[in-house]
Protein backbone atom coordinates (compact mmCIF):
# COMPACT_ATOMS: atom_id res chain seq x y z
CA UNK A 1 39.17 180.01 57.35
CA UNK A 2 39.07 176.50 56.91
CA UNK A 3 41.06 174.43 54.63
CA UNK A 4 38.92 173.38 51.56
CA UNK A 5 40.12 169.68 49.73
CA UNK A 6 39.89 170.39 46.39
CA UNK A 7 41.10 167.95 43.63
CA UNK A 8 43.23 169.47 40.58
CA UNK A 9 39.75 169.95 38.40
CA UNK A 10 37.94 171.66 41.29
CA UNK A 11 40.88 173.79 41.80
CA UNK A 12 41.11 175.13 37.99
CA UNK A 13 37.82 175.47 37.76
CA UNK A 14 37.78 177.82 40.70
CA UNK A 15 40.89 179.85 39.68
CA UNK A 16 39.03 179.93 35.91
CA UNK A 17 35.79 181.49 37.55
CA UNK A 18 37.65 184.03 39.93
CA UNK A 19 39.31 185.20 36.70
CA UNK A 20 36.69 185.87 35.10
CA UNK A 21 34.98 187.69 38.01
CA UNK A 22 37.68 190.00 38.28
CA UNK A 23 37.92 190.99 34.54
CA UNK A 24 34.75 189.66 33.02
CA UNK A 25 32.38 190.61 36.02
CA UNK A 26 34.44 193.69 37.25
CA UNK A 27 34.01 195.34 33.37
CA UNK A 28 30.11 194.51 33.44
CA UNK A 29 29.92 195.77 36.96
CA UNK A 30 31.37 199.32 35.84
CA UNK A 31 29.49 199.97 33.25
CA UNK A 32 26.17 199.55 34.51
CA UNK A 33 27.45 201.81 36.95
CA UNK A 34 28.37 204.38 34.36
CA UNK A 35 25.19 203.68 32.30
CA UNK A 36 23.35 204.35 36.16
CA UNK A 37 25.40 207.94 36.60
CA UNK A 38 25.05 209.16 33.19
CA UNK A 39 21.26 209.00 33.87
CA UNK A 40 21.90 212.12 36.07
CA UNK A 41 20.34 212.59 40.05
CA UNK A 42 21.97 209.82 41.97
CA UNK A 43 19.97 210.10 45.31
CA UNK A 44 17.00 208.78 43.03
CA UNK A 45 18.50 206.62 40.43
CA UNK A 46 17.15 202.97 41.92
CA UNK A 47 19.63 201.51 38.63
CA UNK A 48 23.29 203.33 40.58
CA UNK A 49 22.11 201.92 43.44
CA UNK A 50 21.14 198.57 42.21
CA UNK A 51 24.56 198.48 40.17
CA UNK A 52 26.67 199.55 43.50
CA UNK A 53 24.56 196.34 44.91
CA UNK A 54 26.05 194.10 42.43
CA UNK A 55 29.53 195.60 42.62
CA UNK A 56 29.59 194.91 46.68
CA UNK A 57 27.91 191.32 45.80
CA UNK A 58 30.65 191.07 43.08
CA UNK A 59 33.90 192.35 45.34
CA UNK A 60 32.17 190.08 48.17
CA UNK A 61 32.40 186.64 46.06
CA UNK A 62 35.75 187.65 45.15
CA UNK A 63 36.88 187.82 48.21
CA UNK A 64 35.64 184.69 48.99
CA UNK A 65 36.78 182.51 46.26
CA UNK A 66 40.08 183.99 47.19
CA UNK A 67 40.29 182.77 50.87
CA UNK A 68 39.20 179.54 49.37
CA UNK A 69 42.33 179.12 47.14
CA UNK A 70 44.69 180.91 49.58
CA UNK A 71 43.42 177.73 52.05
CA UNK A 72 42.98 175.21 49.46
CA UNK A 73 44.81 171.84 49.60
CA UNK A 74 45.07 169.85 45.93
CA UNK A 75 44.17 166.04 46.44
CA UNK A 76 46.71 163.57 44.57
CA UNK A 77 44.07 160.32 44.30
CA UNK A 78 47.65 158.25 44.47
CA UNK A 79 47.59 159.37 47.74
CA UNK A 80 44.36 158.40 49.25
CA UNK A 81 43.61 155.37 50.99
CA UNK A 82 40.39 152.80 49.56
CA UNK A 83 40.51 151.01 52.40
CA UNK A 84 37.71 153.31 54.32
CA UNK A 85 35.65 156.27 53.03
CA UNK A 86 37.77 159.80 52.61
CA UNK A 87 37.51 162.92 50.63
CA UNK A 88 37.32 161.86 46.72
CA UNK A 89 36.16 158.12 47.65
CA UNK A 90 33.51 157.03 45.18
CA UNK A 91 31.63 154.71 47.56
CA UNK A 92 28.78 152.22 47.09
CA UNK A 93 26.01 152.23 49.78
CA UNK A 94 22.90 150.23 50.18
CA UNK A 95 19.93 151.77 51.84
CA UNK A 96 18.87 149.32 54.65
CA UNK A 97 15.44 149.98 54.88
CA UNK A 98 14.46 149.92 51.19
CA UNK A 99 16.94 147.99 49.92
CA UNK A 100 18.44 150.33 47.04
CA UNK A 101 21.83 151.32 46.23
CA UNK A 102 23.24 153.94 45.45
CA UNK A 103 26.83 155.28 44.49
CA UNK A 104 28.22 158.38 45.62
CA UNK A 105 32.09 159.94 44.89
CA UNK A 106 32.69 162.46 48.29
CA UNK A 107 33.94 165.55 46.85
CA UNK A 108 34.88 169.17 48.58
CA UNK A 109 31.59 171.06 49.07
CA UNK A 110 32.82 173.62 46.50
CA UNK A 111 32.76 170.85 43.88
CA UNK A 112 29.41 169.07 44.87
CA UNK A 113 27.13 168.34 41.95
CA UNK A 114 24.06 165.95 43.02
CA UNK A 115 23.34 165.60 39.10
CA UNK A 116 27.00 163.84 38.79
CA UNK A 117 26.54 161.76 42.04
CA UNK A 118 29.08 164.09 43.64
CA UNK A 119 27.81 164.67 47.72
CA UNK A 120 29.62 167.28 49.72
CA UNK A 121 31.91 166.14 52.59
CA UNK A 122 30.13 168.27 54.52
CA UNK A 123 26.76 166.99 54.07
CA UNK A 124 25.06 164.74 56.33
CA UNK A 125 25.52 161.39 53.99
CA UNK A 126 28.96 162.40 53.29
CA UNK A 127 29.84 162.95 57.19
CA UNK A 128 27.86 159.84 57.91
CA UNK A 129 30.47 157.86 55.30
CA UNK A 130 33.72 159.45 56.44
CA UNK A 131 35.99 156.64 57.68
CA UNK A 132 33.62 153.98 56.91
CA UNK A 133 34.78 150.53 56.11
CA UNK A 134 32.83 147.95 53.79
CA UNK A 135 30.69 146.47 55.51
CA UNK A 136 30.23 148.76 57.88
CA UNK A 137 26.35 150.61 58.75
CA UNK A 138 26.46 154.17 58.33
CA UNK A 139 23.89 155.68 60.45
CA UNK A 140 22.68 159.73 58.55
CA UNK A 141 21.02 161.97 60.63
CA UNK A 142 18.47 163.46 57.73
CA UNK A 143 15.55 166.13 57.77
CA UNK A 144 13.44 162.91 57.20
CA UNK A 145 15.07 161.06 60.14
CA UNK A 146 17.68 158.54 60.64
CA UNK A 147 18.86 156.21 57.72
CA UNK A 148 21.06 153.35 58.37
CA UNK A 149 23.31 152.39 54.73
CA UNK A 150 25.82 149.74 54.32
CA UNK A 151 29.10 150.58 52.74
CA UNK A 152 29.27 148.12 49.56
CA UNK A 153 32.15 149.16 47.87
CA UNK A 154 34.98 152.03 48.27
CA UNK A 155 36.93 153.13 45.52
CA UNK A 156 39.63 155.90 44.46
CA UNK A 157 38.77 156.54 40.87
């Protein structure tokens, strides 16, 4: 499993929603699956085995979330480095082409969030920026072809 940069916020958040899958979601999970049984033959009861669906989908995410945290790394900003683009940098790029700008912060992709200007490091802008300079052209690989932007700014916020 790969390690996953989190910073403390992303991390809490995470722990808070795996909590409340395994209490929360288990509870919910079990009794539709009681409601299902009490509704008597289980080789034809589509709502057991659509509630023994959720429970797998349920135990599945669980899982997940916990290899996450067992691998996850908390980012101190103090830590990081402005000088070129990294993991947390909220960075300032101008779109050659057309001229606009734009400012993104790089985040882990389990705390990505377009509507807050939060781009995964794992996307194809935010592996295009990684280790960037200002000044420097960052050439993204896109589904609509190649973009070439110029890194304005870097900052740690």
């Amino acid at each position: 499993m790969a390690i996953s940069y989190l910073t403390p916020e992303g991390y809490q958040k995470l722990r808070n929603e795996l909590e409340h899958l395994k209490t929360k979601g288990r509870e919910e999970v079990s009794a539709a699956i009681a409601e299902a049984r009490d509704k008597g033959d289980l080789s034809e009861n589509a709502e057991y085995d659509a509630a023994k669906d959720a429970q797998g989908y349920l135990e599945m995410k669980i899982n997940k979330m916990e290899k996450v945290m067992a691998n996850a790394r908390i980012l101190d900003k103090s830590q990081l480095d402005a000088s070129s683009v990294t993991i947390l940098s909220t960075v300032k790029i101008k779109n050659k082409r057309n001229k606009k700008e734009v400012t993104y912060t790089i985040v882990a992709e389990t705390e990505a969030n377009l509507k807050e200007k939060k781009i995964s490091v794992t996307s194809p802008i935010g592996k295009g920026l990684l280790g960037k300079k200002i000044g420097d052209t960052a050439q993204v690989t896109t589904p609509a072809g190649s973009i070439d932007f110029e890194i304005m700014s870097i900052e740690i916020l």
